[in-house]
C-alpha atoms as a PDB file:
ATOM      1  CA  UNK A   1       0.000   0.000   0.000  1.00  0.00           C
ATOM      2  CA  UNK A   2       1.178   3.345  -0.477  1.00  0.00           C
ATOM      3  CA  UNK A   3      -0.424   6.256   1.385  1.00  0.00           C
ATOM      4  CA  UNK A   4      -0.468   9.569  -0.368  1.00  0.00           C
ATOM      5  CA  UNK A   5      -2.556  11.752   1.892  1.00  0.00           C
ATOM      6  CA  UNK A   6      -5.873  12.891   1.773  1.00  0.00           C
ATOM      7  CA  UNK A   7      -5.676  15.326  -0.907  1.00  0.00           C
ATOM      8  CA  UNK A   8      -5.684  13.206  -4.134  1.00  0.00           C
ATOM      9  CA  UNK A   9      -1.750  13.291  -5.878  1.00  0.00           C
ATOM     10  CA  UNK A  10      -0.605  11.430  -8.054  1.00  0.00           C
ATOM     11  CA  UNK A  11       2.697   9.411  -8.293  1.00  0.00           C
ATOM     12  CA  UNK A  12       4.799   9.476 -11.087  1.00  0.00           C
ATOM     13  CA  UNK A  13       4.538   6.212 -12.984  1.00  0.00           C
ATOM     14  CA  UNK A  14       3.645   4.520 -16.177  1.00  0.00           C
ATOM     15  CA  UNK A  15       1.044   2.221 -14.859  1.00  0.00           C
ATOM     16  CA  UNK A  16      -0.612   4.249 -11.873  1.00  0.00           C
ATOM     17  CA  UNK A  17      -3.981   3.112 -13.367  1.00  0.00           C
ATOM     18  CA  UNK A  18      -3.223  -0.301 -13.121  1.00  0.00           C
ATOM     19  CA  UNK A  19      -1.474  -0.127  -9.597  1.00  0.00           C
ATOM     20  CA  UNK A  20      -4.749   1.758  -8.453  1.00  0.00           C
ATOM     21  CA  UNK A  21      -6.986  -1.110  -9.874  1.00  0.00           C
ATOM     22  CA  UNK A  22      -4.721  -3.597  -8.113  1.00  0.00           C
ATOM     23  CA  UNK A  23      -5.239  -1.585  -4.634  1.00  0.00           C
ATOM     24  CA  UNK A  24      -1.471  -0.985  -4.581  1.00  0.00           C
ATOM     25  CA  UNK A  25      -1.726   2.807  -4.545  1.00  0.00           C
ATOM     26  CA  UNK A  26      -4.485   4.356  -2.000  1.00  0.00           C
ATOM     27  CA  UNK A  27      -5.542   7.745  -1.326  1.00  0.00           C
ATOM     28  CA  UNK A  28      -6.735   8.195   2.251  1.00  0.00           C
ATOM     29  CA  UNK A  29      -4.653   6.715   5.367  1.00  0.00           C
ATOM     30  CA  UNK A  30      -7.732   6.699   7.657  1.00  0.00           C
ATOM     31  CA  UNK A  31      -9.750   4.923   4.841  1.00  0.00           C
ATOM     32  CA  UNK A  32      -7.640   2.334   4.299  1.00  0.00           C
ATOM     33  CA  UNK A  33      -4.916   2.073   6.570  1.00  0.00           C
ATOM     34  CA  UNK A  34      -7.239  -1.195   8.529  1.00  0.00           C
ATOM     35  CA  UNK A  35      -6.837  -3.312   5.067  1.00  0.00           C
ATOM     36  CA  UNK A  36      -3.210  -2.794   4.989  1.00  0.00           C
ATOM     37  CA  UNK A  37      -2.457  -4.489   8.391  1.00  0.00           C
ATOM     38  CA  UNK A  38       0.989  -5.866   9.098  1.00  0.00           C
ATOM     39  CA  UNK A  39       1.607  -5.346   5.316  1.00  0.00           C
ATOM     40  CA  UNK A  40       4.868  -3.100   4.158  1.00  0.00           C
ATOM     41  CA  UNK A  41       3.429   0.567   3.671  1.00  0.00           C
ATOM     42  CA  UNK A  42       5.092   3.967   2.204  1.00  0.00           C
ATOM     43  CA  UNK A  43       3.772   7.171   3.189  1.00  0.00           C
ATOM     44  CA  UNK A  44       4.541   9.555   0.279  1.00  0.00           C
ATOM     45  CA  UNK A  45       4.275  13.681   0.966  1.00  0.00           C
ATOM     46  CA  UNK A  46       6.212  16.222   2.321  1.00  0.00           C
ATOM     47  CA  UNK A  47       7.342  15.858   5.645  1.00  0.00           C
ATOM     48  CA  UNK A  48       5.687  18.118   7.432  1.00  0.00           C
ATOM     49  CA  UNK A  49       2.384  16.546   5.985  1.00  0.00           C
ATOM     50  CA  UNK A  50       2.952  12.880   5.995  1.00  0.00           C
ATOM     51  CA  UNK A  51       4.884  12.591   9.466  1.00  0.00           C
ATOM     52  CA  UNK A  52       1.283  12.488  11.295  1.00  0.00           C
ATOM     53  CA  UNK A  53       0.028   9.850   8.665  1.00  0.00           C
ATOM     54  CA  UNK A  54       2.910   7.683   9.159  1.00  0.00           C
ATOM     55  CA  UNK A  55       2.780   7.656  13.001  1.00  0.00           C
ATOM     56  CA  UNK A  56      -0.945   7.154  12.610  1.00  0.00           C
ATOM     57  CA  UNK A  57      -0.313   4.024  10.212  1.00  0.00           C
ATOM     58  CA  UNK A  58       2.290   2.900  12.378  1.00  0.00           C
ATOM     59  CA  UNK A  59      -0.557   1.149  14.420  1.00  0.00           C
ATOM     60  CA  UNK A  60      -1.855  -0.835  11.440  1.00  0.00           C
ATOM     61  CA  UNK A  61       1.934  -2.401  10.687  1.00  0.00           C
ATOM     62  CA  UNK A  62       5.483  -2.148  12.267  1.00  0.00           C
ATOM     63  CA  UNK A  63       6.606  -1.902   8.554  1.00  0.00           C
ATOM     64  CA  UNK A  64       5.882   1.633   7.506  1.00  0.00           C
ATOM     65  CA  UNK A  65       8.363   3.855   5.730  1.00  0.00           C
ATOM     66  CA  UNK A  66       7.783   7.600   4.908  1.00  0.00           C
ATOM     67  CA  UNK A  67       8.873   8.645   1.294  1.00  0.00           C
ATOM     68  CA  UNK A  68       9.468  12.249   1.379  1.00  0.00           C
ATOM     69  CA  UNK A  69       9.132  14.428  -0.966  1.00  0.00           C
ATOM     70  CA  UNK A  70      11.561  16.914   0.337  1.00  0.00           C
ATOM     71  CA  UNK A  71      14.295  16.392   2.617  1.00  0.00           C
ATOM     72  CA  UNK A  72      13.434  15.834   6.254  1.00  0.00           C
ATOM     73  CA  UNK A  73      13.306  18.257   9.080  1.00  0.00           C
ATOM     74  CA  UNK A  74      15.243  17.196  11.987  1.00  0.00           C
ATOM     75  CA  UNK A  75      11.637  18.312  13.840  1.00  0.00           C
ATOM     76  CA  UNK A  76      10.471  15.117  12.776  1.00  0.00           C
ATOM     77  CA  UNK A  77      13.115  12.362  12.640  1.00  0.00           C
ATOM     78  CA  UNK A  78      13.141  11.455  16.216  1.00  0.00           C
ATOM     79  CA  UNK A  79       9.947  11.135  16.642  1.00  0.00           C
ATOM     80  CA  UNK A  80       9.760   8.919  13.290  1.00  0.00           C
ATOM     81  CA  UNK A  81      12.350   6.895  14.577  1.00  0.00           C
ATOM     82  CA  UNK A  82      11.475   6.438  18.305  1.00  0.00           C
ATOM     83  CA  UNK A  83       7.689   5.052  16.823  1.00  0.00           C
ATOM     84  CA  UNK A  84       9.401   2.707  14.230  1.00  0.00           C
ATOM     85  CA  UNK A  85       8.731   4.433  11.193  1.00  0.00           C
ATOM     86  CA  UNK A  86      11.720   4.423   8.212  1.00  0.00           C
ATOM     87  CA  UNK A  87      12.881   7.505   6.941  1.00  0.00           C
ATOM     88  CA  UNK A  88      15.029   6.805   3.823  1.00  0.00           C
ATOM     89  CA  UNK A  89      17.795   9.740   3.786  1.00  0.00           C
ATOM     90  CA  UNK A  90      16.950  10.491   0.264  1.00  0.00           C
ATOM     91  CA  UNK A  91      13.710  11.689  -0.956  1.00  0.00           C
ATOM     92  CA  UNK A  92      11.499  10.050  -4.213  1.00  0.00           C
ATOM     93  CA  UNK A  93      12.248  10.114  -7.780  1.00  0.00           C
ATOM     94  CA  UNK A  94      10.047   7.466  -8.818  1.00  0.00           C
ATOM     95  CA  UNK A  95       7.474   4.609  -8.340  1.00  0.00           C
ATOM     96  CA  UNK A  96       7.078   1.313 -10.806  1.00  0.00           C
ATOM     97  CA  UNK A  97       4.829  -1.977 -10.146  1.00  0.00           C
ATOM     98  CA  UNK A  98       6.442  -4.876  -9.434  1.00  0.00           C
ATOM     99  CA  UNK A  99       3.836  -7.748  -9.161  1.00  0.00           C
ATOM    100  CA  UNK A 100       2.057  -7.197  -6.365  1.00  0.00           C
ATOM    101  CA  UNK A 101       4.504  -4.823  -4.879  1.00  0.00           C
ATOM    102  CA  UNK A 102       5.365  -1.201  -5.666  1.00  0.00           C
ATOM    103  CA  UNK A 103       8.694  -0.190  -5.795  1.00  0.00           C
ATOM    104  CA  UNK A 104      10.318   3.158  -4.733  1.00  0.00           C
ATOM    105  CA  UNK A 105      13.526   4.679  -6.440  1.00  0.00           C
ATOM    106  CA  UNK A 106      15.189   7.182  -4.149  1.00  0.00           C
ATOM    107  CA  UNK A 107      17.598   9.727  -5.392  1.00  0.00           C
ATOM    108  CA  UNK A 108      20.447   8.282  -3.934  1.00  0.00           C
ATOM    109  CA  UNK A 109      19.607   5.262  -5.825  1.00  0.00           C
ATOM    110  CA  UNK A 110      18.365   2.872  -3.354  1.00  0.00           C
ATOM    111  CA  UNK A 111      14.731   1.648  -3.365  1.00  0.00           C
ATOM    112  CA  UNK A 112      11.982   0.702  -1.275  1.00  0.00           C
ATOM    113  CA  UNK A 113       9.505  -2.217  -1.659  1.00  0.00           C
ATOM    114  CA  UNK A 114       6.160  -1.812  -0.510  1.00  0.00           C
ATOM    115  CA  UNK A 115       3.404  -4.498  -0.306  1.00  0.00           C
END
């Protein structure tokens, strides 16, 4: 699942109709975080945005990583850390599907898998 706030954005991707279709992309945390239990969820937005989704999906999974969009206030990064939540040091370039996974290409060239 990937989280991407409640104000309807879209990822940058080829097949982001398909991934919708296949419920690997979702729009609203609250929604559906429940039907994402103990599964691997990102948390795309900016930081100062998605920081309170990711804590609050942090109690539907311990595997929840937030994919910033900008690079991450030190505000936040404790508290992300203390509650479990990943914080990859580089923010998003770029989503594909994978299966039944989406995967997350950082700009320092790592990536993220997300189920």
């Amino acid at each position: 699942m990937l989280a991407t706030g409640l104000i309807d954005r879209n990822v940058s991707m080829s097949d982001l109709e398909e991934a919708l279709d296949h419920g690997l992309i979702r729009y609203c945390p609250i929604c559906d975080g429940f039907e994402a239990s103990d599964l691997r969820i990102g948390v795309l937005g900016g930081v100062d945005d998605a920081a309170a989704k990711a804590l609050f999906l942090r109690s539907y999974s311990r595997r929840v990583t937030l994919l910033q969009l900008d690079d991450c206030s030190e505000q936040y990064s404790g508290e992300l850390s203390e509650a479990g939540v990943r914080l990859p040091k580089a923010p998003v370039l770029k989503f594909r599907r994978q299966g039944k996974q989406m995967i997350a290409s950082m700009s320092d060239g790592t990536r993220r898998s997300m189920t």
